[in-house]
N, C-alpha and C. Protein backbone atom coordinates (compact mmCIF):
# COMPACT_ATOMS: atom_id res chain seq x y z
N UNK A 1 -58.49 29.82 -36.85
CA UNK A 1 -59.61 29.53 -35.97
C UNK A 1 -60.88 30.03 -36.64
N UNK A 2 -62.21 29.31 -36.66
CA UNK A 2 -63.47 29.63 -37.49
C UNK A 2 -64.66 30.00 -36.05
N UNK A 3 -65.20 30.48 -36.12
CA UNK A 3 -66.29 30.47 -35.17
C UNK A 3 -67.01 29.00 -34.91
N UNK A 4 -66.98 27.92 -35.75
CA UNK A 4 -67.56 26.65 -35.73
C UNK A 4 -66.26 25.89 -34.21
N UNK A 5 -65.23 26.01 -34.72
CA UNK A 5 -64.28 25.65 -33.60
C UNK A 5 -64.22 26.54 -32.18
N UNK A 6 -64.47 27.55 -32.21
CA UNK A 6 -64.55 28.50 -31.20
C UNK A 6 -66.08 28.05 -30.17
N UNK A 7 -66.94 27.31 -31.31
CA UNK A 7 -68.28 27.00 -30.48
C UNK A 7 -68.29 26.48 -29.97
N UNK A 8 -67.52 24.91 -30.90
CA UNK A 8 -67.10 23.47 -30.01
C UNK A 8 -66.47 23.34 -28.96
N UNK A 9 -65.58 24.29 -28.79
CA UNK A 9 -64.58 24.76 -27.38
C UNK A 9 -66.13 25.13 -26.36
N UNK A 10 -66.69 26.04 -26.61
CA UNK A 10 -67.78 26.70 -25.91
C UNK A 10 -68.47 25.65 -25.49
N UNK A 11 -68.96 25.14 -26.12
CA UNK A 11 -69.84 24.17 -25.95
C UNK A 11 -69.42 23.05 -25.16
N UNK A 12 -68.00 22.21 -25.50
CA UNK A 12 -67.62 21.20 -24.44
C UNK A 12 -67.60 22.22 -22.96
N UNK A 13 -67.31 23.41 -22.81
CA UNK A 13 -67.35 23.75 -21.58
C UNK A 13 -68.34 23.91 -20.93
N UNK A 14 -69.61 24.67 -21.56
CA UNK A 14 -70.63 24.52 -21.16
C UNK A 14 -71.43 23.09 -20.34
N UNK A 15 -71.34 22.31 -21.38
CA UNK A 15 -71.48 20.82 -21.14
C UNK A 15 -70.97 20.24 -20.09
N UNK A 16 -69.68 20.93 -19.32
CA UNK A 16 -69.07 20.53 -18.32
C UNK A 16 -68.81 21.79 -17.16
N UNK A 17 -69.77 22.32 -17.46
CA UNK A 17 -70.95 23.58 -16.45
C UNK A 17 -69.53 24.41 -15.59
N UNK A 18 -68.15 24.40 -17.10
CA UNK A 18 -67.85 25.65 -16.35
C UNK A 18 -68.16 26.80 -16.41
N UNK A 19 -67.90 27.81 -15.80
CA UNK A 19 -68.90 28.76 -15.77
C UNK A 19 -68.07 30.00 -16.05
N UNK A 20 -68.76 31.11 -17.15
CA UNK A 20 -68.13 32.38 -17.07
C UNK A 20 -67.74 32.17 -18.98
N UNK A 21 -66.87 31.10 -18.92
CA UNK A 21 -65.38 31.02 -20.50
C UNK A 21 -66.96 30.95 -21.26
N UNK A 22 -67.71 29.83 -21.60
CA UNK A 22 -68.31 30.01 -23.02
C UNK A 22 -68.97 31.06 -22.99
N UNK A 23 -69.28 32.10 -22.34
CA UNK A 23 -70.02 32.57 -22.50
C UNK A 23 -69.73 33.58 -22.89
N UNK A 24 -68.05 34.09 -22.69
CA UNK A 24 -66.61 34.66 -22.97
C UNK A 24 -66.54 34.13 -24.80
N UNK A 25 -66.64 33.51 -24.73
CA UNK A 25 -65.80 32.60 -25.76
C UNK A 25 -67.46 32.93 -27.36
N UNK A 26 -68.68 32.75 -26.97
CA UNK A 26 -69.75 33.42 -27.44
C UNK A 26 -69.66 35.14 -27.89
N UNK A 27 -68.97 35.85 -26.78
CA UNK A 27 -68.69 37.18 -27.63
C UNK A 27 -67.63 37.42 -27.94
N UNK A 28 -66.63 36.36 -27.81
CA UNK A 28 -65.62 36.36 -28.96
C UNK A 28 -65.82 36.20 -30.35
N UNK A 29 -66.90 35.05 -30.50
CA UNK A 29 -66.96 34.91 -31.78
C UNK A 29 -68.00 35.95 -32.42
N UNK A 30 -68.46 36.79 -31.90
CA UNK A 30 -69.42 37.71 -32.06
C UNK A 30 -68.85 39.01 -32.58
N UNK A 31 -67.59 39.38 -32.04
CA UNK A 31 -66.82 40.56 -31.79
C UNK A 31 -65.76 40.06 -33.04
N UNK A 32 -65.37 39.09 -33.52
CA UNK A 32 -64.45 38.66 -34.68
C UNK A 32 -65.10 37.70 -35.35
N UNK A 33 -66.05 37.69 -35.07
CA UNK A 33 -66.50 36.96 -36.70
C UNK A 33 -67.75 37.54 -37.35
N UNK A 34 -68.96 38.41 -36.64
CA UNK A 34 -69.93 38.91 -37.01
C UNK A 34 -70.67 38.01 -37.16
N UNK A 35 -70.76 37.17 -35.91
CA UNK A 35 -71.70 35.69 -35.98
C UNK A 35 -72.22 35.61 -34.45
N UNK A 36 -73.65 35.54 -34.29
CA UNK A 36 -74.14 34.65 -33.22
C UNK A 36 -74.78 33.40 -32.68
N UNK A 37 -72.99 32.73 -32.40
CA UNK A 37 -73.28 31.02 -32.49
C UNK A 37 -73.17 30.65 -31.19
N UNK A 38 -73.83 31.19 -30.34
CA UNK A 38 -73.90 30.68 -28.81
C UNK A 38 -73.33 29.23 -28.36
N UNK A 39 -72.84 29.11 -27.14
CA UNK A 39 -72.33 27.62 -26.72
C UNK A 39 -73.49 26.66 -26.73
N UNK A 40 -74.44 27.49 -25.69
CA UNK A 40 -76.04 26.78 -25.63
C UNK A 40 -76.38 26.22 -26.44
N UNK A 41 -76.54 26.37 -28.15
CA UNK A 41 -77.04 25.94 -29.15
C UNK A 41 -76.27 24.53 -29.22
N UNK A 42 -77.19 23.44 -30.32
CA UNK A 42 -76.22 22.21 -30.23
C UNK A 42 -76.71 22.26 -32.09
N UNK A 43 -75.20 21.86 -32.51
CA UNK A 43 -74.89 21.51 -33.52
C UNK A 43 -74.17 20.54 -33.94
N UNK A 44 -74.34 19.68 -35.14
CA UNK A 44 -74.00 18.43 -35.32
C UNK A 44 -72.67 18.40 -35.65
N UNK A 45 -72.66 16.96 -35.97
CA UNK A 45 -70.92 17.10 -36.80
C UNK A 45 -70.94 17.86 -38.37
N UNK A 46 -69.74 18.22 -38.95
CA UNK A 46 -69.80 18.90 -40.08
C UNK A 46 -70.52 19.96 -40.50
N UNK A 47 -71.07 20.65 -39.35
CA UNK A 47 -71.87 21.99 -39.64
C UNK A 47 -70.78 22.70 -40.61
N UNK A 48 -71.20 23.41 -41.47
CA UNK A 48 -70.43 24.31 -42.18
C UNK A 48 -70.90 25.92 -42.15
N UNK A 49 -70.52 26.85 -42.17
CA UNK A 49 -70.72 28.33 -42.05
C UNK A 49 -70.38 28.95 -43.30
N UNK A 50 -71.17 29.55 -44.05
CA UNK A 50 -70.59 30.25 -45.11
C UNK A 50 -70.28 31.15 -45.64
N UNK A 51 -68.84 31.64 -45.55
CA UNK A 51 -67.91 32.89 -45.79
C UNK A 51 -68.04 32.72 -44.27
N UNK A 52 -67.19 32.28 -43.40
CA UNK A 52 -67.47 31.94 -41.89
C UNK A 52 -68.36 32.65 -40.79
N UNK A 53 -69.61 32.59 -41.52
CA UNK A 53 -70.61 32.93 -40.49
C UNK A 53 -70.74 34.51 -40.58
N UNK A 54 -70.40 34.91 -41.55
CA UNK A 54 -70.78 36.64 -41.25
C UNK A 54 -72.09 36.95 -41.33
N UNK A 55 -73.02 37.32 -40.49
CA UNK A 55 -74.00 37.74 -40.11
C UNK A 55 -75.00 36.62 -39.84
N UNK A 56 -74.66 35.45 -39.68
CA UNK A 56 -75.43 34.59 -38.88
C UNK A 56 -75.83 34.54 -37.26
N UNK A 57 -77.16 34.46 -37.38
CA UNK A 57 -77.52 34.36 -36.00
C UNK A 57 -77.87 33.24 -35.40
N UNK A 58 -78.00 32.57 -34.23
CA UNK A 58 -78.58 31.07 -34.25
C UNK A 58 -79.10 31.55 -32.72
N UNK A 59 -80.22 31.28 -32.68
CA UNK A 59 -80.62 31.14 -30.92
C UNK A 59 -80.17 30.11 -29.71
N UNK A 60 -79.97 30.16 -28.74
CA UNK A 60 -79.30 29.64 -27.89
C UNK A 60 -79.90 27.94 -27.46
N UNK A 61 -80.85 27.96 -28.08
CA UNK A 61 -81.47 26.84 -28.10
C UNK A 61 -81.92 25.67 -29.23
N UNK A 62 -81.45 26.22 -30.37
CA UNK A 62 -81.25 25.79 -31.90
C UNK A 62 -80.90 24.07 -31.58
N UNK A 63 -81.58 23.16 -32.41
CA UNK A 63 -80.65 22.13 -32.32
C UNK A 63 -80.92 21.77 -34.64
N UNK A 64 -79.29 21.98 -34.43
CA UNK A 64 -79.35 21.48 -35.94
C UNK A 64 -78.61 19.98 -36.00
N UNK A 65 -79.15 19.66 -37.17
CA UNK A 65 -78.18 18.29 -37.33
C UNK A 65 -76.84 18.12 -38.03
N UNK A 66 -76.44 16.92 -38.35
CA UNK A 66 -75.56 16.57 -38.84
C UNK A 66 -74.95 17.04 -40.31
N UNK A 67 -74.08 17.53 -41.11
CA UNK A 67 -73.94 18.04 -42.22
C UNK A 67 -75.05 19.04 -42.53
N UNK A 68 -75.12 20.10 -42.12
CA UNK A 68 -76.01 21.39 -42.81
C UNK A 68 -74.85 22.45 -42.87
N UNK A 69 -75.13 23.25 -44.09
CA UNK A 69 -74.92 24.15 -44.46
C UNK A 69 -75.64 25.39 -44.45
N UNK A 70 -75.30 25.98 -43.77
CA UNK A 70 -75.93 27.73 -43.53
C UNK A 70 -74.72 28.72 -43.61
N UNK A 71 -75.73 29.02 -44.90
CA UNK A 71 -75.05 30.56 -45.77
C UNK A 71 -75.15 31.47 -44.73
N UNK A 72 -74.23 33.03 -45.47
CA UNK A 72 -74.28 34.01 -45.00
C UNK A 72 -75.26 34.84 -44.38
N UNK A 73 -75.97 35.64 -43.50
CA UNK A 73 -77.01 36.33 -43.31
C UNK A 73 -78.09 35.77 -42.79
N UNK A 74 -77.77 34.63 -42.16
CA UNK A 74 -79.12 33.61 -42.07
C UNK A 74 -79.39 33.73 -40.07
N UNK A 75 -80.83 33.69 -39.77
CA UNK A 75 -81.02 34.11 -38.99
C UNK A 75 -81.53 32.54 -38.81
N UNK A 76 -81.75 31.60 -37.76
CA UNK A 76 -82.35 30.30 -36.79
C UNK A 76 -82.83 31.02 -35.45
N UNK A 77 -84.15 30.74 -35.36
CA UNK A 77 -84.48 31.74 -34.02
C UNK A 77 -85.90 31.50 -33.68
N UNK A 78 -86.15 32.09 -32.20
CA UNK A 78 -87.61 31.86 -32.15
C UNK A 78 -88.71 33.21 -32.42
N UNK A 79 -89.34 32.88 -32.17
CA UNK A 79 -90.55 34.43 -32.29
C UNK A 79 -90.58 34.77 -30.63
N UNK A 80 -91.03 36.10 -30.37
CA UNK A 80 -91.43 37.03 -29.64
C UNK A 80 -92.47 36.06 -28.32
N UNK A 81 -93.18 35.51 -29.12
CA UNK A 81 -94.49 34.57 -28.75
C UNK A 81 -94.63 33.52 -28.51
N UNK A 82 -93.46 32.83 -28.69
CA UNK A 82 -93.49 31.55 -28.73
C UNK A 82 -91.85 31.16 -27.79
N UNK A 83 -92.21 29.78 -27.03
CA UNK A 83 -90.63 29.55 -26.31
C UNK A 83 -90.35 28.91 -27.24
N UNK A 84 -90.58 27.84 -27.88
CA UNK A 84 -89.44 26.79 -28.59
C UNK A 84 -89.42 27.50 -29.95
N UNK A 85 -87.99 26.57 -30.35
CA UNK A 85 -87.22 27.43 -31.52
C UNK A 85 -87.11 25.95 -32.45
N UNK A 86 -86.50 26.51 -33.97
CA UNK A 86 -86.64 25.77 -34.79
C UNK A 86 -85.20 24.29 -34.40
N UNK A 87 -85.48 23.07 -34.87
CA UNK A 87 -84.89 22.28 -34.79
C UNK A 87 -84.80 21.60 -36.66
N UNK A 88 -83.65 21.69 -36.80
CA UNK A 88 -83.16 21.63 -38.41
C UNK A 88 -82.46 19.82 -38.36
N UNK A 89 -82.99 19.10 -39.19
CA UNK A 89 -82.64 17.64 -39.37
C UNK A 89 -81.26 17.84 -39.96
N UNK A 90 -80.78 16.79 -40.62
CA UNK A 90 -79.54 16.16 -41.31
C UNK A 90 -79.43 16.88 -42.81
N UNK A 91 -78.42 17.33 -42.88
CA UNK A 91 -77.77 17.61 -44.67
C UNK A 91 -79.09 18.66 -45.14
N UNK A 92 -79.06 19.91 -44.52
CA UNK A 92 -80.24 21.03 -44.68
C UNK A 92 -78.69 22.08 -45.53
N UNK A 93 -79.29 22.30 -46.17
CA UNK A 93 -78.98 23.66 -46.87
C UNK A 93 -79.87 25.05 -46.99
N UNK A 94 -79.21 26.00 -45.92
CA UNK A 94 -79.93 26.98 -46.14
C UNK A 94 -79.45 28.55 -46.53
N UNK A 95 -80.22 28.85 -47.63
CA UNK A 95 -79.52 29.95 -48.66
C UNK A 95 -79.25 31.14 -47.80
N UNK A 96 -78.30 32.03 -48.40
CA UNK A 96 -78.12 33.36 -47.92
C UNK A 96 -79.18 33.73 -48.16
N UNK A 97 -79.45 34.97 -46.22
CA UNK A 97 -80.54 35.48 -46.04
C UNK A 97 -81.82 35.27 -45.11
N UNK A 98 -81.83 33.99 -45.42
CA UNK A 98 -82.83 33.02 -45.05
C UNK A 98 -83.10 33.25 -43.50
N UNK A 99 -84.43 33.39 -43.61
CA UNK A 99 -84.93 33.34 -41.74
C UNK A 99 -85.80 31.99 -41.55
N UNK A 100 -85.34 31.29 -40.66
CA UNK A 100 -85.92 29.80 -40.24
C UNK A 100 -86.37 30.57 -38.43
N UNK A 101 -88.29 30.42 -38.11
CA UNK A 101 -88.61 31.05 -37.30
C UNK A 101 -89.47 30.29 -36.91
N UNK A 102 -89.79 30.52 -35.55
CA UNK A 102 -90.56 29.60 -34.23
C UNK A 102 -90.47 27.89 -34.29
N UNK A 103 -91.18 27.72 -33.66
CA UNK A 103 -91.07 26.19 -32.94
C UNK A 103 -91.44 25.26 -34.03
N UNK A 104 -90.46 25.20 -35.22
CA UNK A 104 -90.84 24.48 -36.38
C UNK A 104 -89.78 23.33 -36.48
N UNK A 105 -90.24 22.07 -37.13
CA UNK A 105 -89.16 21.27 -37.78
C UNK A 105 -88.98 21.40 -39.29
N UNK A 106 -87.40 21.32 -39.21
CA UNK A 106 -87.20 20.75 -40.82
C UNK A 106 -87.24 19.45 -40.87
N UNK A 107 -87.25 18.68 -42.11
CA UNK A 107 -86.91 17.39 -41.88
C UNK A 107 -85.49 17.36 -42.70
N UNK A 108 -85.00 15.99 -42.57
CA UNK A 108 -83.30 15.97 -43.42
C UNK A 108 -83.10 16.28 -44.86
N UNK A 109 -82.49 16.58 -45.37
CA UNK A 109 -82.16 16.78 -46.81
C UNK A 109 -83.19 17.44 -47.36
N UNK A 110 -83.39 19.09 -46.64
CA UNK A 110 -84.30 20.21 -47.38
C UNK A 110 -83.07 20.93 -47.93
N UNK A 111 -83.42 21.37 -49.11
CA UNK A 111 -82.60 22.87 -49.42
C UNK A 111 -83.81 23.92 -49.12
N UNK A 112 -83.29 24.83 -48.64
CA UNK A 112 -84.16 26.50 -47.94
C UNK A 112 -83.37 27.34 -48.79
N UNK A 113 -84.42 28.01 -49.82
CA UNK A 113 -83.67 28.75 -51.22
C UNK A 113 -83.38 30.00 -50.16
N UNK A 114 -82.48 31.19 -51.25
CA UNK A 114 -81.46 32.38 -50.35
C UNK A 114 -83.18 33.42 -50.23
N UNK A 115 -83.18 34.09 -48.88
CA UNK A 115 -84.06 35.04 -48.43
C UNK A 115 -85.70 34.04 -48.38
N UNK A 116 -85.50 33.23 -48.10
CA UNK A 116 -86.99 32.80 -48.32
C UNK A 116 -87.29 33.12 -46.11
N UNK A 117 -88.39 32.77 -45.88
CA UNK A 117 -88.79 32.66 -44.45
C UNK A 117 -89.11 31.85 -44.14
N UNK A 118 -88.99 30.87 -43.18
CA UNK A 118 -89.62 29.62 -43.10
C UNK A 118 -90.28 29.87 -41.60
N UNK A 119 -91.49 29.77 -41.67
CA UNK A 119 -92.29 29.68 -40.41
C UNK A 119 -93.27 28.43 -39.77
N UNK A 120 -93.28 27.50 -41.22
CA UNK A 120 -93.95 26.24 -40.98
C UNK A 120 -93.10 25.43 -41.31
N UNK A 121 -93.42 23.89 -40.68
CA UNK A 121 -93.25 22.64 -40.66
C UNK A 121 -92.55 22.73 -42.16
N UNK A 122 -91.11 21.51 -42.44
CA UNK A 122 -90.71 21.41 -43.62
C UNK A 122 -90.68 19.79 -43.86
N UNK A 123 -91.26 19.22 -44.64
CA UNK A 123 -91.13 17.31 -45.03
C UNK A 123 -89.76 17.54 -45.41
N UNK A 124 -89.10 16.20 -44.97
CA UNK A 124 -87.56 15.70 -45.74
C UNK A 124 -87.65 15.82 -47.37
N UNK A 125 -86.42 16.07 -47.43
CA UNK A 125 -86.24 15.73 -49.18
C UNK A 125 -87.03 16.79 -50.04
N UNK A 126 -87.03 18.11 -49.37
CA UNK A 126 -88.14 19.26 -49.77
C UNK A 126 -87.42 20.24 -50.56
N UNK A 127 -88.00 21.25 -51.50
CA UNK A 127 -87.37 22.41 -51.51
C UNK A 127 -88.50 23.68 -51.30
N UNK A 128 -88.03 24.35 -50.56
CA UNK A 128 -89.11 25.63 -49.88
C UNK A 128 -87.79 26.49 -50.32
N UNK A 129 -89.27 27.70 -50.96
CA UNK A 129 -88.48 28.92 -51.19
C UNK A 129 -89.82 30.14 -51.24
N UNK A 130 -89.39 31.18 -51.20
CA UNK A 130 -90.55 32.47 -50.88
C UNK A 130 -90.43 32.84 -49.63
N UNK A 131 -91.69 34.02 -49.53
CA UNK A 131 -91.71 34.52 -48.19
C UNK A 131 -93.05 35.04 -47.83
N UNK A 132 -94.29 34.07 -47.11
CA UNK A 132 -93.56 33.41 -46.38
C UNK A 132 -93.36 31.77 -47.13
N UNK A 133 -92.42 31.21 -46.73
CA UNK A 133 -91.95 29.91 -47.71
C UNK A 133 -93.12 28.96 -47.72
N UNK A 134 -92.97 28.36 -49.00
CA UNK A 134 -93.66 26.90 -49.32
C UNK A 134 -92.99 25.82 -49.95
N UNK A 135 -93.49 24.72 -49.61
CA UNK A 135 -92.72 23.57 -50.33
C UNK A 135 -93.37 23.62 -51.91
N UNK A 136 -92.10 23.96 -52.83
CA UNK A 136 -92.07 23.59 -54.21
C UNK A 136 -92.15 23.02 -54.88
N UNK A 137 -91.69 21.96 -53.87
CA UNK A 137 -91.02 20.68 -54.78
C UNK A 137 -90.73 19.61 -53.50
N UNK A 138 -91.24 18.33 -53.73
CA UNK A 138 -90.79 16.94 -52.66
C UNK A 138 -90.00 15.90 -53.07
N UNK A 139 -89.22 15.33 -52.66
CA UNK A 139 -88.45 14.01 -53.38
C UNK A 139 -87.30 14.38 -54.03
N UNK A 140 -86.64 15.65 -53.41
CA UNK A 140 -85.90 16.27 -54.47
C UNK A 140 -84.28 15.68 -53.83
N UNK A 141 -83.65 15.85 -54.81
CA UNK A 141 -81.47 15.02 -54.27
C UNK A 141 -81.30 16.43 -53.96
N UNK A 142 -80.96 17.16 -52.81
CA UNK A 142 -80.14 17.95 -52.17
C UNK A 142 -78.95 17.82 -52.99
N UNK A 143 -78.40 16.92 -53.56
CA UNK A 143 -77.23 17.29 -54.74
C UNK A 143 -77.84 18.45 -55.54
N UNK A 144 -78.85 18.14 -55.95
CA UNK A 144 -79.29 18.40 -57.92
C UNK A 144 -79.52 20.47 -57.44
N UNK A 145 -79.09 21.08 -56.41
CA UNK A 145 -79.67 21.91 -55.97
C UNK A 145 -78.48 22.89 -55.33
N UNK A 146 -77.53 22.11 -54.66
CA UNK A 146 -76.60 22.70 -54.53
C UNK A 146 -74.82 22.09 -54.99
């Protein structure tokens, strides 16, 4: 069992407003995996976790897309100041470390290099790295990178 399957359980229940289990089932995966992947959050197909989610955080309101990869240590979340939280497009790769913060979009097929911060807006097909992050590079194959 991975915390990604433990969510999907969470999450169909949520979705079907039973009440009490995901939310059970949220500090399960918290308490054995060293991950906070809330039911609330919505994640696409093929999300992947890496080294299964040890020290990932995701806010309860996260919406990522389809095929992304998020490394170890990586925090998705909002600020102090702000209600909305980041929303991550299709086939995002984001490095160990990495903090993706406030009411920002990625667009699809960014790589987010390991420890960078992302606090602004990201174009598709990008590579942002630093702290706080900038786009490096545009037009780039998410292959050629990871």
């Amino acid at each position: 069992m991975s915390p990604i399957v433990c969510y999907r359980i969470g999450h169909w229940l949520e979705q079907r407003n039973v009440p009490l289990l995901p939310i059970l089932i949220t500090y399960f995966v918290r308490l054995f995996f060293s991950c906070y992947l809330p039911s609330s959050a919505t994640l696409g197909k093929h999300v992947v976790l890496g080294y299964g989610g040890l020290g990932v955080v995701i806010h309860g309101r996260v919406v990522i897309g389809d095929g992304c990869h998020i490394d170890q240590n990586v925090t998705i979340g909002g600020t102090s100041k702000k209600y909305n939280v980041p929303t991550l497009g299709k086939n995002i790769y984001v490095g160990a470390g990495a903090k993706v913060l406030g009411p920002i979009t990625i667009g699809d097929d960014v790589v987010i290099g390991a420890n960078a911060v992302v606090v602004t807006d990201v174009p598709p097909n990008s590579l942002v790295v630093g702290i706080p992050a900038k786009v490096r590079k545009t037009g780039i194959k998410k292959s050629d990178y990871v």
